[in-house]
Protein backbone atom coordinates (compact mmCIF):
# COMPACT_ATOMS: atom_id res chain seq x y z
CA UNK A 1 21.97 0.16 9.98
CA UNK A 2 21.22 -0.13 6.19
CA UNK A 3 18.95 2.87 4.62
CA UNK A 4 15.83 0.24 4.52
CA UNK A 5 15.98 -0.36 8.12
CA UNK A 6 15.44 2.97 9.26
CA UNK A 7 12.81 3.61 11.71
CA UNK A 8 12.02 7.02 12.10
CA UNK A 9 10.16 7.89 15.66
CA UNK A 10 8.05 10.77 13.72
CA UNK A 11 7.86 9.35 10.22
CA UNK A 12 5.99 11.42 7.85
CA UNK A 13 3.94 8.98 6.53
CA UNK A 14 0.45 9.65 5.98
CA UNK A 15 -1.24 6.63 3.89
CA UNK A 16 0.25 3.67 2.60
CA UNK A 17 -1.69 1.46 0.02
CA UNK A 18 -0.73 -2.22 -1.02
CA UNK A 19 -3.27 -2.83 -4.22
CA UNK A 20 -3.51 -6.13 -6.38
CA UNK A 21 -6.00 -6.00 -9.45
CA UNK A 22 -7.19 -9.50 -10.53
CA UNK A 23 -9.24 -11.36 -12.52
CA UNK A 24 -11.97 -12.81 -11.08
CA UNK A 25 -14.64 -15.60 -12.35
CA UNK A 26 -16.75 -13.87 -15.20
CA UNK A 27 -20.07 -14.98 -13.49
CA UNK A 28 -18.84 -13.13 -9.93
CA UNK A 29 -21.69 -10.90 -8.90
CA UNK A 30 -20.73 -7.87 -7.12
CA UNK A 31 -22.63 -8.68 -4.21
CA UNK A 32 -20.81 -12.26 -3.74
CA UNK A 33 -18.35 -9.18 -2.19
CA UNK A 34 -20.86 -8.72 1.45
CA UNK A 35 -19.79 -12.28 2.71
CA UNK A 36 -16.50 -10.77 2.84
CA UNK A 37 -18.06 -8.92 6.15
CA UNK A 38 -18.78 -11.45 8.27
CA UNK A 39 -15.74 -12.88 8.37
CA UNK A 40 -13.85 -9.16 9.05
CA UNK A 41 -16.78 -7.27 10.70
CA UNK A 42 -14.80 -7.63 14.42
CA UNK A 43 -11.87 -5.49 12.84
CA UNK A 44 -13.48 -3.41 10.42
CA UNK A 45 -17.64 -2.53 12.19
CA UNK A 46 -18.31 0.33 9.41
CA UNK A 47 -19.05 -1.14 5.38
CA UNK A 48 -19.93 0.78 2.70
CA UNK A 49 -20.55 0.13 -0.78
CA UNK A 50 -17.28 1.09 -3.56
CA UNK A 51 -19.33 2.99 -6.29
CA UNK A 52 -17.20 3.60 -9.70
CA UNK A 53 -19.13 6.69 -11.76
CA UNK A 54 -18.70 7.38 -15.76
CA UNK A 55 -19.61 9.91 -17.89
CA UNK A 56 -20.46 9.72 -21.64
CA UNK A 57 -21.11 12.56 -24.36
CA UNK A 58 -23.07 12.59 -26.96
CA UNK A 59 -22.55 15.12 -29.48
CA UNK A 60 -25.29 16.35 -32.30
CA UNK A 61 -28.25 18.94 -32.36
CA UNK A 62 -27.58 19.52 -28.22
CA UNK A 63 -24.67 17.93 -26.19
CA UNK A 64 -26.72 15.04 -24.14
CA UNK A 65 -24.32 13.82 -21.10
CA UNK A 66 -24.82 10.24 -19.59
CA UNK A 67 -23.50 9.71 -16.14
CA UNK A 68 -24.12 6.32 -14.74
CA UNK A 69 -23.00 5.04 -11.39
CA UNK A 70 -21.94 1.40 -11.02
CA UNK A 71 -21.78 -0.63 -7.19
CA UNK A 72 -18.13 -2.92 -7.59
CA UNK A 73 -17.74 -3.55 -4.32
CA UNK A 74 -17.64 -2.66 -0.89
CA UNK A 75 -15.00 -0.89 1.61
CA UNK A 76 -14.76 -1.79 5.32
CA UNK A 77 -12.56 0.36 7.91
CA UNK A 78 -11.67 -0.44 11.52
CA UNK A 79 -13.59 1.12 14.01
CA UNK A 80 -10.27 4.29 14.36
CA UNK A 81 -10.34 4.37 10.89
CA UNK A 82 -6.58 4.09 10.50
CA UNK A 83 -6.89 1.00 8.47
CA UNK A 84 -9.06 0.75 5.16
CA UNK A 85 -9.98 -2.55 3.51
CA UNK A 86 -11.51 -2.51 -0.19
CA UNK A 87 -12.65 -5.49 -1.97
CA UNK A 88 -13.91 -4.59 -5.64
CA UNK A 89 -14.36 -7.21 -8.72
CA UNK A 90 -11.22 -6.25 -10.16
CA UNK A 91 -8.75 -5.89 -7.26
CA UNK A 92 -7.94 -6.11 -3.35
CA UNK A 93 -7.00 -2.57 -1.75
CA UNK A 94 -5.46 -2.46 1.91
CA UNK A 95 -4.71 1.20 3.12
CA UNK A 96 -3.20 1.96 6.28
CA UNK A 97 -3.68 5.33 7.22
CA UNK A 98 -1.66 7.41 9.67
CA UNK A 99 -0.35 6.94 12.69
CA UNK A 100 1.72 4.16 11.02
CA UNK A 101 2.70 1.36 12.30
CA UNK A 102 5.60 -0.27 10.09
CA UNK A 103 5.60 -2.47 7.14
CA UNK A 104 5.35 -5.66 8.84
CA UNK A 105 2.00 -4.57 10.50
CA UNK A 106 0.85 -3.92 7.02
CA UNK A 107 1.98 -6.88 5.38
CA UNK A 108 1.06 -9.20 7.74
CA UNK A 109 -2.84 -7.33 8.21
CA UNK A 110 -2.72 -6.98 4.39
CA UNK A 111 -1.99 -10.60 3.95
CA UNK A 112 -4.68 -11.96 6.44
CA UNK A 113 -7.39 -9.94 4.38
CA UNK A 114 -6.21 -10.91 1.02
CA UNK A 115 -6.23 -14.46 2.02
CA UNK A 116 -10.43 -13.99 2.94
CA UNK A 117 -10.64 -12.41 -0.26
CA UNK A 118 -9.33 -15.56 -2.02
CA UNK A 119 -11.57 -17.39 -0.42
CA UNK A 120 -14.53 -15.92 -0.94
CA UNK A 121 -14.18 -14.39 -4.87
CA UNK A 122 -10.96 -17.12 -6.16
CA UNK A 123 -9.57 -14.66 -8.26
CA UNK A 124 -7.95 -16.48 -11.24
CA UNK A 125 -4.87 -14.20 -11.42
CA UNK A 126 -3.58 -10.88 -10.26
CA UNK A 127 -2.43 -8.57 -12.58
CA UNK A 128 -1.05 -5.79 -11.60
CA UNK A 129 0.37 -4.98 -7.86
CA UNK A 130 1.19 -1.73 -6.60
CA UNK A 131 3.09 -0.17 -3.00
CA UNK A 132 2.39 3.34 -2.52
CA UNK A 133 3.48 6.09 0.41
CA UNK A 134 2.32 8.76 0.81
CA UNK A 135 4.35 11.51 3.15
CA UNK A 136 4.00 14.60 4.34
CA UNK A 137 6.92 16.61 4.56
CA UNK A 138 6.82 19.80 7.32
CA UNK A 139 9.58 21.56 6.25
CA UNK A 140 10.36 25.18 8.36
CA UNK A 141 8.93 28.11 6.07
CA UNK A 142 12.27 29.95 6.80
CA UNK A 143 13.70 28.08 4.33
CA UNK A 144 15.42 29.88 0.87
CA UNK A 145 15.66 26.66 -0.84
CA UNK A 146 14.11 23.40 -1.22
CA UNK A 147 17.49 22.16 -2.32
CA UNK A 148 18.51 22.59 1.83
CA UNK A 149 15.95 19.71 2.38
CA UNK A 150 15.09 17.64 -1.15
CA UNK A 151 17.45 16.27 -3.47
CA UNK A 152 14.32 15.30 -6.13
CA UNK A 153 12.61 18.96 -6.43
CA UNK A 154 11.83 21.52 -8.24
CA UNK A 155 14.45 23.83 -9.76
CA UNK A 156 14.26 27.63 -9.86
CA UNK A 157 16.65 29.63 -11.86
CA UNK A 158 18.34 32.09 -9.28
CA UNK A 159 17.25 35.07 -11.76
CA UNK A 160 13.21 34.28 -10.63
CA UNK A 161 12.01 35.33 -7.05
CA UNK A 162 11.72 32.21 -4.83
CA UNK A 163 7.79 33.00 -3.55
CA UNK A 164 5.85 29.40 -4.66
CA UNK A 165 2.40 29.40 -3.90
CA UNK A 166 1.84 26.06 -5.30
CA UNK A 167 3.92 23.81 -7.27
CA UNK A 168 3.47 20.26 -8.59
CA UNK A 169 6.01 17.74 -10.10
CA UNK A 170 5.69 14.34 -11.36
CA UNK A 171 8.63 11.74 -12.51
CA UNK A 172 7.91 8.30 -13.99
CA UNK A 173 10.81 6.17 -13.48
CA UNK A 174 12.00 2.51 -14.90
CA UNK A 175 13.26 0.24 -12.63
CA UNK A 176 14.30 -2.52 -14.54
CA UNK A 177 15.70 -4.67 -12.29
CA UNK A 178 12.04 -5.29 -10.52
CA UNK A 179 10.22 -5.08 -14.23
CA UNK A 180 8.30 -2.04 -11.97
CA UNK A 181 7.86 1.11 -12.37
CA UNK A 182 8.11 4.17 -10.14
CA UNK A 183 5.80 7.26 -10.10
CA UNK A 184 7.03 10.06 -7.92
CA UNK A 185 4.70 12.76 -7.48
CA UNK A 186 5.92 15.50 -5.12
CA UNK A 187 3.75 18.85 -4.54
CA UNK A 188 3.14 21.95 -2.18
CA UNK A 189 -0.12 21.20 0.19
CA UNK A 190 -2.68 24.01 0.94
CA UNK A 191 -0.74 25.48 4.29
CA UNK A 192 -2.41 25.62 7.46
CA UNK A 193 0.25 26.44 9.44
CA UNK A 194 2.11 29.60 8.66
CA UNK A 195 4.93 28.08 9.83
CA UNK A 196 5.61 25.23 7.78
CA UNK A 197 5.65 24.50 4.63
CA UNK A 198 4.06 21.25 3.84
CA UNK A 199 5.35 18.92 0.64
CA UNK A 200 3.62 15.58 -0.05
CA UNK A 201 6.58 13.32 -0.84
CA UNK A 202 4.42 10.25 -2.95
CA UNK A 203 6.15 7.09 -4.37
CA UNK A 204 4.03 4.74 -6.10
CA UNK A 205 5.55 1.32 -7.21
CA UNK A 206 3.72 -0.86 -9.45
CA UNK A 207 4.17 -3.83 -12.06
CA UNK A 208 2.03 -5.29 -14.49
CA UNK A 209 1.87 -8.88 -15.64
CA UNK A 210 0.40 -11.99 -14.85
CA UNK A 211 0.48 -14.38 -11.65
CA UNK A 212 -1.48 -16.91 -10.47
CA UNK A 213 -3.70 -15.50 -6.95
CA UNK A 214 -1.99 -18.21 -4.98
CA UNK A 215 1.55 -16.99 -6.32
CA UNK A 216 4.26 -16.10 -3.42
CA UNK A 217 6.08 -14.61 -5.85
CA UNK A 218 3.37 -11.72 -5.56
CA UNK A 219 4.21 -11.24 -2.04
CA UNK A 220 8.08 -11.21 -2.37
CA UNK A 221 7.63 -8.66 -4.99
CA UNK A 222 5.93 -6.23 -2.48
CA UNK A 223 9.27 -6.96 -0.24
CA UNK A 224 11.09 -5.92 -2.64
CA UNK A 225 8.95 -3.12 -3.60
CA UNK A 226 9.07 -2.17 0.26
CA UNK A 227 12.91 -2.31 0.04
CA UNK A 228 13.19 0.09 -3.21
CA UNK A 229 10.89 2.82 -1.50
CA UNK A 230 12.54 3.40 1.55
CA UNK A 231 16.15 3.88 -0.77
CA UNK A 232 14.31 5.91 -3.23
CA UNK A 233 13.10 8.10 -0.33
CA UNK A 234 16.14 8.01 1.21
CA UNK A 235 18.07 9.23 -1.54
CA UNK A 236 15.27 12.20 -1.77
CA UNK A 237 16.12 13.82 1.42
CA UNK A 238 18.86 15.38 3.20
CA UNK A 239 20.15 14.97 6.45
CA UNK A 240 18.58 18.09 7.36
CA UNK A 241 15.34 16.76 6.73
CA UNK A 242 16.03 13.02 8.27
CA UNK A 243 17.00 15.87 11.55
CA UNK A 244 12.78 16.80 11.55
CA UNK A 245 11.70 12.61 11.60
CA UNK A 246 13.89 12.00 14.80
């Protein structure tokens, strides 16, 4: 079995999100977006508007601050709330939330959406698409070392007591051969359990450039996306850790 064919029985996957941002039609009104609900309101019962906020300052005499609130769109979610459809005037969002399922569930769900989306805004072009997982990793709080179960962490001189409270670490990687790039965030979550220790594990893949909405080369991107996550999490870990998924 190659490394992006591994199914884990207790994956540690909490969210993943497949987002395109497009272009639409400069005369598309925001609420153009509701008739998206009739034609998903079987899968996804609960709608609510997608409200973007902004702040401005104004300095002088007395500091005056502007906040202004601004209704894009609208976000429907399936009656469990595992899976998360957002349709905005600049992009598509599909977020499938834990238990998960596997990527083809996604895709294929993803896909179906996207294609009512199309239909009812015609975006012009996408321009910029984006994979991200998010996992949670509980790792025993026994441990001495993170080095026992990550290969990408945090390093701590031997001279400096090991007691982390909190840590956060971000990477931005090329990869060239996709014309992506990766962000790799990896951090210590607020523990619940005094047992475990748990660290978010978060790739996020994206490109930026410029298809047309009808494109499949938009789709076989996100394959290959798919394909360069589960190495790049793969090669994270240790077989210590791959031990706590099975």
């Amino acid at each position: 079995m190659t490394q992006d064919e591994r199914h884990y029985t207790k994956a540690p996957i909490t969210e993943a999100i497949l987002d395109l941002k497009v272009a639409l039609p400069e005369d598309t009104p925001p609420t153009a977006l509701q008739d998206i609900q009739a034609l998903v309101r079987d899968q996804y019962p609960n709608m609510q508007p997608l409200v973007t906020g902004s702040m401005a300052f104004q300095v002088g005499p007395s500091v005056r601050v502007d906040a202004t609130q601004q209704h894009t769109g609208y976000i429907f979610r399936s009656q469990d709330g595992r899976w998360v459809c957002q349709v905005a005037l600049n992009g598509f969002t599909f977020n499938h939330l834990r238990p998960y399922d596997s990527w083809e569930v996604l895709r294929d769900e993803a896909k179906r959406l996207w294609e009512i989306y199309k239909e009812v805004c015609k975006p012009v072009t996408v321009r910029r698409i984006s994979l991200r997982y998010i996992n949670q990793l509980e790792l025993p709080n026994s441990l001495t070392d993170l080095e026992e179960y990550l290969r990408t962490r945090v390093e701590i001189p031997r001279e400096i007591p090991h007691g982390i409270s909190a840590f956060f670490m971000q990477l931005q990687v090329p990869q060239p051969d996709l014309g992506c790039t990766l962000i790799l965030n990896e951090a210590l979550s607020p523990q619940t359990d005094p047992t475990v220790w748990p660290i978010i594990l978060d790739f996020d893949l994206f490109r930026e450039d410029v298809w047309q909405s009808d494109d499949p080369a938009v789709w076989q991107l996100l394959e290959d996306m798919r394909v360069r996550k589960n190495a790049l999490f793969e090669a994270s870990i240790t077989d210590a850790t791959r031990k706590l998924f099975d």
